[in-house]
C-alpha atoms as a PDB file:
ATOM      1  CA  UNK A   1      20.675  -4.884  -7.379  1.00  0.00           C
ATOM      2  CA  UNK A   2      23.439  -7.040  -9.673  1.00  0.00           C
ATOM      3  CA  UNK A   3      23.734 -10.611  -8.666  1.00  0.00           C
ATOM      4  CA  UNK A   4      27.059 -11.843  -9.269  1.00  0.00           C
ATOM      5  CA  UNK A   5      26.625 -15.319 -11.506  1.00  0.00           C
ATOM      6  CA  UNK A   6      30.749 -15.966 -11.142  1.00  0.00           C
ATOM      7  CA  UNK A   7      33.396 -13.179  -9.289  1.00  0.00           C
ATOM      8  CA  UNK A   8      33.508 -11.876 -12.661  1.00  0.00           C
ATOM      9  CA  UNK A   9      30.444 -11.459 -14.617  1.00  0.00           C
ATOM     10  CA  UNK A  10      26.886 -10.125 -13.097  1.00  0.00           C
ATOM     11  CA  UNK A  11      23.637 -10.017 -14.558  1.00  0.00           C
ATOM     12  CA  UNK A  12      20.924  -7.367 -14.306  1.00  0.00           C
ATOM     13  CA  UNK A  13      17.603  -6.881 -15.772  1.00  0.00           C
ATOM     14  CA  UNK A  14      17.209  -3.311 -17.906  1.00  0.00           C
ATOM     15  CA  UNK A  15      14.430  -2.047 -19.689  1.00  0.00           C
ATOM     16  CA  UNK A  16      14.870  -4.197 -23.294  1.00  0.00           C
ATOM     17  CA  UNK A  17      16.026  -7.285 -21.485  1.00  0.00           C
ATOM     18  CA  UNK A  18      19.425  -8.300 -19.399  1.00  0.00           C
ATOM     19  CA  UNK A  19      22.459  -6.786 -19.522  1.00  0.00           C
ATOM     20  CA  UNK A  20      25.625  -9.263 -18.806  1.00  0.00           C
ATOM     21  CA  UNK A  21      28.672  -7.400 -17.814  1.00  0.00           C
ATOM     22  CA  UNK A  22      31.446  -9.220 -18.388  1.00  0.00           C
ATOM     23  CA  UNK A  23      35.005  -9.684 -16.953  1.00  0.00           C
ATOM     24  CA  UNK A  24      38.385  -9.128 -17.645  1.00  0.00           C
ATOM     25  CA  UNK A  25      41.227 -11.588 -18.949  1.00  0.00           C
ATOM     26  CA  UNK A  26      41.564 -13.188 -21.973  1.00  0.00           C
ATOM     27  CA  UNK A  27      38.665 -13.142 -24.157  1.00  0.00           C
ATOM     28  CA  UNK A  28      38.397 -16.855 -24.731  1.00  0.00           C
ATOM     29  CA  UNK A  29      38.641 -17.589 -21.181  1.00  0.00           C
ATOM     30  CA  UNK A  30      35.646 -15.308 -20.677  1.00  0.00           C
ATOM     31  CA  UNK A  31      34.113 -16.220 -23.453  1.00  0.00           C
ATOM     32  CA  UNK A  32      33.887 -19.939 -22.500  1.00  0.00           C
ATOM     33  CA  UNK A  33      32.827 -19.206 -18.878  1.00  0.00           C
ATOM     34  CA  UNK A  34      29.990 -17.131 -20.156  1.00  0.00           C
ATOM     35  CA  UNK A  35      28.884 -20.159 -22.476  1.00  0.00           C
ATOM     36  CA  UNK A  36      28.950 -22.225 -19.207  1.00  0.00           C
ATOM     37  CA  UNK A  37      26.718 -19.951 -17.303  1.00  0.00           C
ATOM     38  CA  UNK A  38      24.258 -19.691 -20.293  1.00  0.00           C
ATOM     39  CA  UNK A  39      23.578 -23.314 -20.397  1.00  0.00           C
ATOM     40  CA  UNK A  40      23.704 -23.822 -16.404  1.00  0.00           C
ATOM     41  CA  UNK A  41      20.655 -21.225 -16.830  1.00  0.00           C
ATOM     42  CA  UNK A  42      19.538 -21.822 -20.392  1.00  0.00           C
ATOM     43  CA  UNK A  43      15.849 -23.065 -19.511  1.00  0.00           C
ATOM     44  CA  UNK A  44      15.415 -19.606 -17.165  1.00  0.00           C
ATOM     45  CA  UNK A  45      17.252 -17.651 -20.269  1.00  0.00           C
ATOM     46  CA  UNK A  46      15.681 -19.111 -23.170  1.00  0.00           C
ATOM     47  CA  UNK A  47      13.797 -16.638 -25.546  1.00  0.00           C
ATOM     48  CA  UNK A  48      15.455 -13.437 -23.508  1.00  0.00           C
ATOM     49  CA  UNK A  49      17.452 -10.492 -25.430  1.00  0.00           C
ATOM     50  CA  UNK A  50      21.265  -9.423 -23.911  1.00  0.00           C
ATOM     51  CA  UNK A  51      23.419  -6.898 -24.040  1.00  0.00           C
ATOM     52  CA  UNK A  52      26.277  -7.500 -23.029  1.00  0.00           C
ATOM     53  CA  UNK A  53      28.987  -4.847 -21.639  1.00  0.00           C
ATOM     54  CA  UNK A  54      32.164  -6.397 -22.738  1.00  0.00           C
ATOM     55  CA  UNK A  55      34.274  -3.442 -21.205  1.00  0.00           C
ATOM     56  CA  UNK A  56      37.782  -3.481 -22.453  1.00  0.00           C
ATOM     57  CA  UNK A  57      38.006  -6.376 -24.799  1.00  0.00           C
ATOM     58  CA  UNK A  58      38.160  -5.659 -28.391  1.00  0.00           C
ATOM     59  CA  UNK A  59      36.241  -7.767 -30.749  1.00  0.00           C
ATOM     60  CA  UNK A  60      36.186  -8.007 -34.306  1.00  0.00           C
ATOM     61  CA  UNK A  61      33.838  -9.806 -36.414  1.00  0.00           C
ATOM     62  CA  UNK A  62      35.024 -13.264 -36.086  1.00  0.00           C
ATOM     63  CA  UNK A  63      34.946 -13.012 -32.352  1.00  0.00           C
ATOM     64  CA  UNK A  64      31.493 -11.043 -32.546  1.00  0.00           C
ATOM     65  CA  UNK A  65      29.819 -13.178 -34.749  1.00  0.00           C
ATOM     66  CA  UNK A  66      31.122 -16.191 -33.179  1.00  0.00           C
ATOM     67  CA  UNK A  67      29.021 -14.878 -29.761  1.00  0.00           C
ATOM     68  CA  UNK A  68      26.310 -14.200 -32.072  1.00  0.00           C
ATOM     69  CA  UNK A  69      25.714 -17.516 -33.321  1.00  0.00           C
ATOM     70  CA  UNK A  70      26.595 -19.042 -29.806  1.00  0.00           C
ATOM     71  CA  UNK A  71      23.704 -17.564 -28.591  1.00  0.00           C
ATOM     72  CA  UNK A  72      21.404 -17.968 -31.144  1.00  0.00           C
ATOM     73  CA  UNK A  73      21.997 -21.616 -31.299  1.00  0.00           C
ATOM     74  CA  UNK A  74      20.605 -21.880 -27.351  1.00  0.00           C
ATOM     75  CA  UNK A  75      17.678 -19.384 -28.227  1.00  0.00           C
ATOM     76  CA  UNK A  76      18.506 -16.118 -26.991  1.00  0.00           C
ATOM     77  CA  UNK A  77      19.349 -12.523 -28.823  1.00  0.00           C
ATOM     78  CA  UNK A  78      22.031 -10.286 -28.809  1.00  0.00           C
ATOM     79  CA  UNK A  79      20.600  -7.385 -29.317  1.00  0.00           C
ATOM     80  CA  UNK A  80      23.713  -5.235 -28.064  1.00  0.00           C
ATOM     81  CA  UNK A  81      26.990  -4.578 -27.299  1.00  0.00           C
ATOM     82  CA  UNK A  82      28.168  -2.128 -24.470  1.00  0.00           C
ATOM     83  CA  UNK A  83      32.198  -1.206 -25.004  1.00  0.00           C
ATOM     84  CA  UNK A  84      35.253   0.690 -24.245  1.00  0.00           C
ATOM     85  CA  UNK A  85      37.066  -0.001 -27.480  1.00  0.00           C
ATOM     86  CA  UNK A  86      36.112   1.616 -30.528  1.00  0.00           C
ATOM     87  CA  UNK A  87      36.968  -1.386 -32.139  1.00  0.00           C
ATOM     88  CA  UNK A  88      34.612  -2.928 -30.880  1.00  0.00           C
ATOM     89  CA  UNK A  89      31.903  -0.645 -30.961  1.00  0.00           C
ATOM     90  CA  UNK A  90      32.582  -0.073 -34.710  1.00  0.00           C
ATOM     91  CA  UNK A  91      32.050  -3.983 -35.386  1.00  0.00           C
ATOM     92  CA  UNK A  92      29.028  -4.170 -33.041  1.00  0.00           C
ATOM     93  CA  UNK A  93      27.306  -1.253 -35.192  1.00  0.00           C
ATOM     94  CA  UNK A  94      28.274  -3.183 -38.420  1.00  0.00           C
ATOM     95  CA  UNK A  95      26.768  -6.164 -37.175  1.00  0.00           C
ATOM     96  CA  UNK A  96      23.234  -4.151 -36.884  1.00  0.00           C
ATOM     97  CA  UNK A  97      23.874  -4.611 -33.149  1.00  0.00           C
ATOM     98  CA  UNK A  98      22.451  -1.529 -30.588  1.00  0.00           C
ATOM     99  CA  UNK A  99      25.598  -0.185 -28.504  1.00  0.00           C
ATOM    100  CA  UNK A 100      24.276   1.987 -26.097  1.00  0.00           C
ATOM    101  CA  UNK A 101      20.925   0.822 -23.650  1.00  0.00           C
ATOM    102  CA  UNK A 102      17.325   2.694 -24.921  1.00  0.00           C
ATOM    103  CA  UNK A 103      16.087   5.050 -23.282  1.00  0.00           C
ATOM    104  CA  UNK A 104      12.128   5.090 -22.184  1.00  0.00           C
ATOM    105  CA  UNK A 105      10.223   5.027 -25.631  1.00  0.00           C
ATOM    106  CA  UNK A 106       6.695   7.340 -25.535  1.00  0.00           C
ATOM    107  CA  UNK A 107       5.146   3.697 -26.897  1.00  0.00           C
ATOM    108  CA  UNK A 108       1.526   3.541 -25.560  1.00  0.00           C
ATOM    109  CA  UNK A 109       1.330   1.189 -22.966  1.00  0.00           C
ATOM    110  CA  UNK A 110      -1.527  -0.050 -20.647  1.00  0.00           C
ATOM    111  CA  UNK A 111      -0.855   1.012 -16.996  1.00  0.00           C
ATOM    112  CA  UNK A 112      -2.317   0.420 -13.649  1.00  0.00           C
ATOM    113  CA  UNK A 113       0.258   2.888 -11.317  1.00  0.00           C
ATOM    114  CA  UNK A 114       0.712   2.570  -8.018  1.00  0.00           C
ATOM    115  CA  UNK A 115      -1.317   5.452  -6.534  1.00  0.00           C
ATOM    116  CA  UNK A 116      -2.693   4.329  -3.374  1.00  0.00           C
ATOM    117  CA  UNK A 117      -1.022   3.691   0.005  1.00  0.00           C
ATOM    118  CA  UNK A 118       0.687   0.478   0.306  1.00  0.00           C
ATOM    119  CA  UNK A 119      -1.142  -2.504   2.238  1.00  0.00           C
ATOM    120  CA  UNK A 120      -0.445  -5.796   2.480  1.00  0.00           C
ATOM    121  CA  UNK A 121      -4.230  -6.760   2.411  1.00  0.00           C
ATOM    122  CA  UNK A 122      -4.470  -5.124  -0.913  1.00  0.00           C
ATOM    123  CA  UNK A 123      -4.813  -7.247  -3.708  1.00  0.00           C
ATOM    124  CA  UNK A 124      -6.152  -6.020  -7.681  1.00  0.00           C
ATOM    125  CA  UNK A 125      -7.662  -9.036  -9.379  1.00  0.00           C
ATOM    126  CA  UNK A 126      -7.343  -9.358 -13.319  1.00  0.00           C
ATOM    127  CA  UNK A 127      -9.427 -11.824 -14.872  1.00  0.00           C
ATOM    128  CA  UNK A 128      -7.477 -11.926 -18.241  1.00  0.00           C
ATOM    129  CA  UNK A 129      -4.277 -12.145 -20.220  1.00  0.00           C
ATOM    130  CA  UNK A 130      -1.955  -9.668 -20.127  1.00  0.00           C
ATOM    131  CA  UNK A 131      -0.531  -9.666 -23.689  1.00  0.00           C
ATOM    132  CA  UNK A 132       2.956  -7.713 -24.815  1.00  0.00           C
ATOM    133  CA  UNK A 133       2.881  -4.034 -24.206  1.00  0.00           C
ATOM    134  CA  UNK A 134       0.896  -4.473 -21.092  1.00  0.00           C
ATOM    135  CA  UNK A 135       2.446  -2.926 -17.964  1.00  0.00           C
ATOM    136  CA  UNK A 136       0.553  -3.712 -14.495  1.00  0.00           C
ATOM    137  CA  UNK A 137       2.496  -1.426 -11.384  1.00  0.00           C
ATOM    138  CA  UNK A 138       0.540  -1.794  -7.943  1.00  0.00           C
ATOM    139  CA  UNK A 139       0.941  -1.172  -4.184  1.00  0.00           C
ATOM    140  CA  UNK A 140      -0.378  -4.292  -3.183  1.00  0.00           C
ATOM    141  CA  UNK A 141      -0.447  -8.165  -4.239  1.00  0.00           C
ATOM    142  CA  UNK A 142      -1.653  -8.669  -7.883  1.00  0.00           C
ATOM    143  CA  UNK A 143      -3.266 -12.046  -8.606  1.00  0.00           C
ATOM    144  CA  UNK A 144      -4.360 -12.830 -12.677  1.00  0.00           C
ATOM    145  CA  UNK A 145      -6.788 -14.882 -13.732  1.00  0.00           C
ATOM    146  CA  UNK A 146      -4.688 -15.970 -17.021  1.00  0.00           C
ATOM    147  CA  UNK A 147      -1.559 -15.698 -18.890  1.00  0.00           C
ATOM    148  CA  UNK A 148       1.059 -13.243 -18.837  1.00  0.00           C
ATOM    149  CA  UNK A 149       2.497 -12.934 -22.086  1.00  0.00           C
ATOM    150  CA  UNK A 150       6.111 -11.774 -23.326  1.00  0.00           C
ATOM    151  CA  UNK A 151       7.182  -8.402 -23.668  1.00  0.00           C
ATOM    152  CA  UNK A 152       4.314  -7.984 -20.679  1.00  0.00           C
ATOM    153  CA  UNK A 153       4.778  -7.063 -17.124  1.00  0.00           C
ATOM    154  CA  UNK A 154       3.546  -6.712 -13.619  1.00  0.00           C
ATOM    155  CA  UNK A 155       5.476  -5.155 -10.552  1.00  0.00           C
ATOM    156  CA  UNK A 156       3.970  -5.179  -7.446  1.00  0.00           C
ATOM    157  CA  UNK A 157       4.961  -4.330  -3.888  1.00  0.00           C
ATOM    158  CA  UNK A 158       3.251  -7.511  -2.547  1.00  0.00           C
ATOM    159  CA  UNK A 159       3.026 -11.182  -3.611  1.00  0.00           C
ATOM    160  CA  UNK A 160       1.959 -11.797  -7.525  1.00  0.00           C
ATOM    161  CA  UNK A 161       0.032 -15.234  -8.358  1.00  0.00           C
ATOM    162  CA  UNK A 162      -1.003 -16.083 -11.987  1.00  0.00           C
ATOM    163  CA  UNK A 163      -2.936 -18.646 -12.614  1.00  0.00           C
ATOM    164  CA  UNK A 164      -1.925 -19.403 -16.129  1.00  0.00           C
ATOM    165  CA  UNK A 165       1.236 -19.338 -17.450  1.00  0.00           C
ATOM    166  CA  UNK A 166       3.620 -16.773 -16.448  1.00  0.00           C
ATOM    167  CA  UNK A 167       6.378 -15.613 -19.506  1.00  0.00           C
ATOM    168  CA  UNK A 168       6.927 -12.280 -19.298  1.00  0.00           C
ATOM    169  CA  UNK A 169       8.037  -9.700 -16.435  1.00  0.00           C
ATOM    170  CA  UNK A 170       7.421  -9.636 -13.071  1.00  0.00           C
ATOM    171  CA  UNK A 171       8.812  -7.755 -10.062  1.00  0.00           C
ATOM    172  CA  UNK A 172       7.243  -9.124  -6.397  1.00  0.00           C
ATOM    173  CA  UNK A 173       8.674  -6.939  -3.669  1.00  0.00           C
ATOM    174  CA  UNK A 174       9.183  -4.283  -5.851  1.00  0.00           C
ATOM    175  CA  UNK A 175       9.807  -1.675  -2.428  1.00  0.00           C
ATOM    176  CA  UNK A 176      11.763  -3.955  -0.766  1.00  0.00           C
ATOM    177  CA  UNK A 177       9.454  -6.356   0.893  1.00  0.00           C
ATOM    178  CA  UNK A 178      12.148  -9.570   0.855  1.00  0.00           C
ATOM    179  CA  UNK A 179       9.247 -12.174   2.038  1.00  0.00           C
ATOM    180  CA  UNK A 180       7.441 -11.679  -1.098  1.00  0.00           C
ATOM    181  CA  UNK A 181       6.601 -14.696  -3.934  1.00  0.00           C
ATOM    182  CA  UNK A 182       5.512 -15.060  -6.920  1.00  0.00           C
ATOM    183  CA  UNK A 183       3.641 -18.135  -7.764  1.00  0.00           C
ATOM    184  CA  UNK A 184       2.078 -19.232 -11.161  1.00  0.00           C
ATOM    185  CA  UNK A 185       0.843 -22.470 -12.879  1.00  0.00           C
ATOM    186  CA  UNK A 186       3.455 -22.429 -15.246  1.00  0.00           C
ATOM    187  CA  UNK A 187       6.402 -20.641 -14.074  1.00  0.00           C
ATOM    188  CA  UNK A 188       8.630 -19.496 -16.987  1.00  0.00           C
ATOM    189  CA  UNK A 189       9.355 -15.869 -17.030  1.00  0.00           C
ATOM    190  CA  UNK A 190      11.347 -13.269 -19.660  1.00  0.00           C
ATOM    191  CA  UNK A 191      13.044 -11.873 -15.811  1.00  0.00           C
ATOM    192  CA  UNK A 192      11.864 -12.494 -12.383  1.00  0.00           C
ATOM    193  CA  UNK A 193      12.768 -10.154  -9.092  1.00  0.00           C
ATOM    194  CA  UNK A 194      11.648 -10.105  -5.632  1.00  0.00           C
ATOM    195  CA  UNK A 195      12.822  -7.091  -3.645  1.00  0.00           C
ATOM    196  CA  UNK A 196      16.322  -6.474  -4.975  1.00  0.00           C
ATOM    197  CA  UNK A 197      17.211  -9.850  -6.084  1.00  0.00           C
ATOM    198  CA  UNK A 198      16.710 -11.438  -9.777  1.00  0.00           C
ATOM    199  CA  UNK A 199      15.871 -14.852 -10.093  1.00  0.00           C
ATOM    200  CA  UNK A 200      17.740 -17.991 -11.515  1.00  0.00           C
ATOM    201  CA  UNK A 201      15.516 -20.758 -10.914  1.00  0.00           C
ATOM    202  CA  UNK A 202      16.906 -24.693 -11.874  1.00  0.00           C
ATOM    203  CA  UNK A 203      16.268 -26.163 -14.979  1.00  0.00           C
ATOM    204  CA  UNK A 204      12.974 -27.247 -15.175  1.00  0.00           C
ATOM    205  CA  UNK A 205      12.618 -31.420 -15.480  1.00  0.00           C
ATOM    206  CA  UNK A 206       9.392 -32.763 -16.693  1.00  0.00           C
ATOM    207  CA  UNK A 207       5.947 -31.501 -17.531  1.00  0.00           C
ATOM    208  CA  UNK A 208       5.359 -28.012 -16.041  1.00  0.00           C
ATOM    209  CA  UNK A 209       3.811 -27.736 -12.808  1.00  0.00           C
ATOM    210  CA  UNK A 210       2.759 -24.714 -10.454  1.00  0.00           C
ATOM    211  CA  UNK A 211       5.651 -23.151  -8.913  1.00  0.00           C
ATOM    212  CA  UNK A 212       6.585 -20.657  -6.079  1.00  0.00           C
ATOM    213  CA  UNK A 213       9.618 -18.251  -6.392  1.00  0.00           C
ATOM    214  CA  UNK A 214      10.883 -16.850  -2.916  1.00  0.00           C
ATOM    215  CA  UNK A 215      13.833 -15.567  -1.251  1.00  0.00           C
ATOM    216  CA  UNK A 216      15.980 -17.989   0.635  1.00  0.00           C
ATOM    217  CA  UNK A 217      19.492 -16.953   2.267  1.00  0.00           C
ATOM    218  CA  UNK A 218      19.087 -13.852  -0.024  1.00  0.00           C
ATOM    219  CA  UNK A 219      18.927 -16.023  -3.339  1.00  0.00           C
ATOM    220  CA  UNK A 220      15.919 -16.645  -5.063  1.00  0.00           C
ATOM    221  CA  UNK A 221      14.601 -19.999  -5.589  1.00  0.00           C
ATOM    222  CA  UNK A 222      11.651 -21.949  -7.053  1.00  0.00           C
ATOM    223  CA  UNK A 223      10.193 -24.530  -5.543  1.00  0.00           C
ATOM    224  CA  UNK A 224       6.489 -26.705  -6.149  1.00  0.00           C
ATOM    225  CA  UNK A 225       3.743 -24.672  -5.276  1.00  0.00           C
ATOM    226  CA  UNK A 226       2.213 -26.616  -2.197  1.00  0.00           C
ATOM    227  CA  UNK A 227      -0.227 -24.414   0.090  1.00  0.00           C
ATOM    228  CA  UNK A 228       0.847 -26.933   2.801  1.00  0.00           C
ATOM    229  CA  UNK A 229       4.628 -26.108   2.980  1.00  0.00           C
ATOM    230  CA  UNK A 230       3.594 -22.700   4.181  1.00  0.00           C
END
């Protein structure tokens, strides 16, 4: 599930990252509203890789590279460019940019599947960090005992608590279950979804602290982690 950032632009999370789609009208108008949603987000964002489908506009490499460096000056990659114009396309591909989304690569990956029934009682404990590559699916809450690195993730159809620091993937929820949360010592993930929502959490202020994500009129918000409030 898309949630609109602006009645024009929506963000989604796909396989290699997030993919921005992008509005119509003219280019620098989008343009600059896109830069203004980036940094409203930029602490969530920072470090992640976008594509972004810029549907009809046609970009050379001025305008291209431009977007580039825009984004590489706040800390995130462009990595693609999805388009209707071969214009643009053509520049994109010059550029060493990808302009079409990956499909599922046979890289080996660690898996735990979701092959039992789903319970809410459930839990899988794993007393170590999950480092990039590693992929954690299970019908049931998933708590780790460390650090879940980039370019790792965990979906779950319960609750998912890391104690550590939490910077990759992770997917509470995952069949629907809207009262999930994710909670870690250090909240500060590549992409973050409970049920069908992804998260944008505030910027952070301060030292880190521990932090609960949850649904709250259908957005998804983070908020201290206090046992009490609940």
């Amino acid at each position: 599930m898309a949630i609109e950032m602006q009645p024009k632009m929506q963000i989604k999370g796909v396989r290699d990252g997030l993919l921005v789609t992008l509005g119509e009208g003219s280019w620098e108008d989008v343009f600059q509203l896109f830069l203004e949603q980036i940094d409203q987000q930029l602490e969530f964002l920072r470090g992640a890789r976008l594509m972004l489908d810029v549907g009809n506009h046609v970009l050379k490499a001025v305008e291209m590279s431009r977007l580039r460096d825009e984004l590489s000056e706040r800390g995130l990659q462009l990595w693609g460019v999805l388009s209707n114009s071969p214009t643009t396309e053509s520049t994109a591909q010059t550029l060493g940019l990808a302009t079409r989304l990956s499909k599922p690569t046979t890289q080996r990956r660690e898996e735990i599947p979701i092959d039992m029934p789903p319970s809410r009682d459930t839990a899988l404990m794993i007393h170590r960090t999950l480092r990039s590559g590693s992929s954690v699916k299970y019908a049931g809450h998933v708590v780790v005992i460390g650090d879940v690195n980039p370019g790792a993730e965990i979906i779950a159809s319960g609750n998912v608590v890391v104690w550590g620091r939490l910077s990759g993937v992770v997917h509470a929820g995952a069949e629907g279950d809207e009262s999930a949360v994710v909670c870690a010592l250090n909240l500060a993930p590549t992409q973050l979804r409970i049920a069908g929502s992804i998260a944008i959490p505030p910027k952070r202020r301060g030292r880190p602290q521990p932090e609960m994500a949850r649904l709250v009129d259908g957005q998804v918000v983070a908020e201290a982690w206090d046992d009490r409030r609940r």
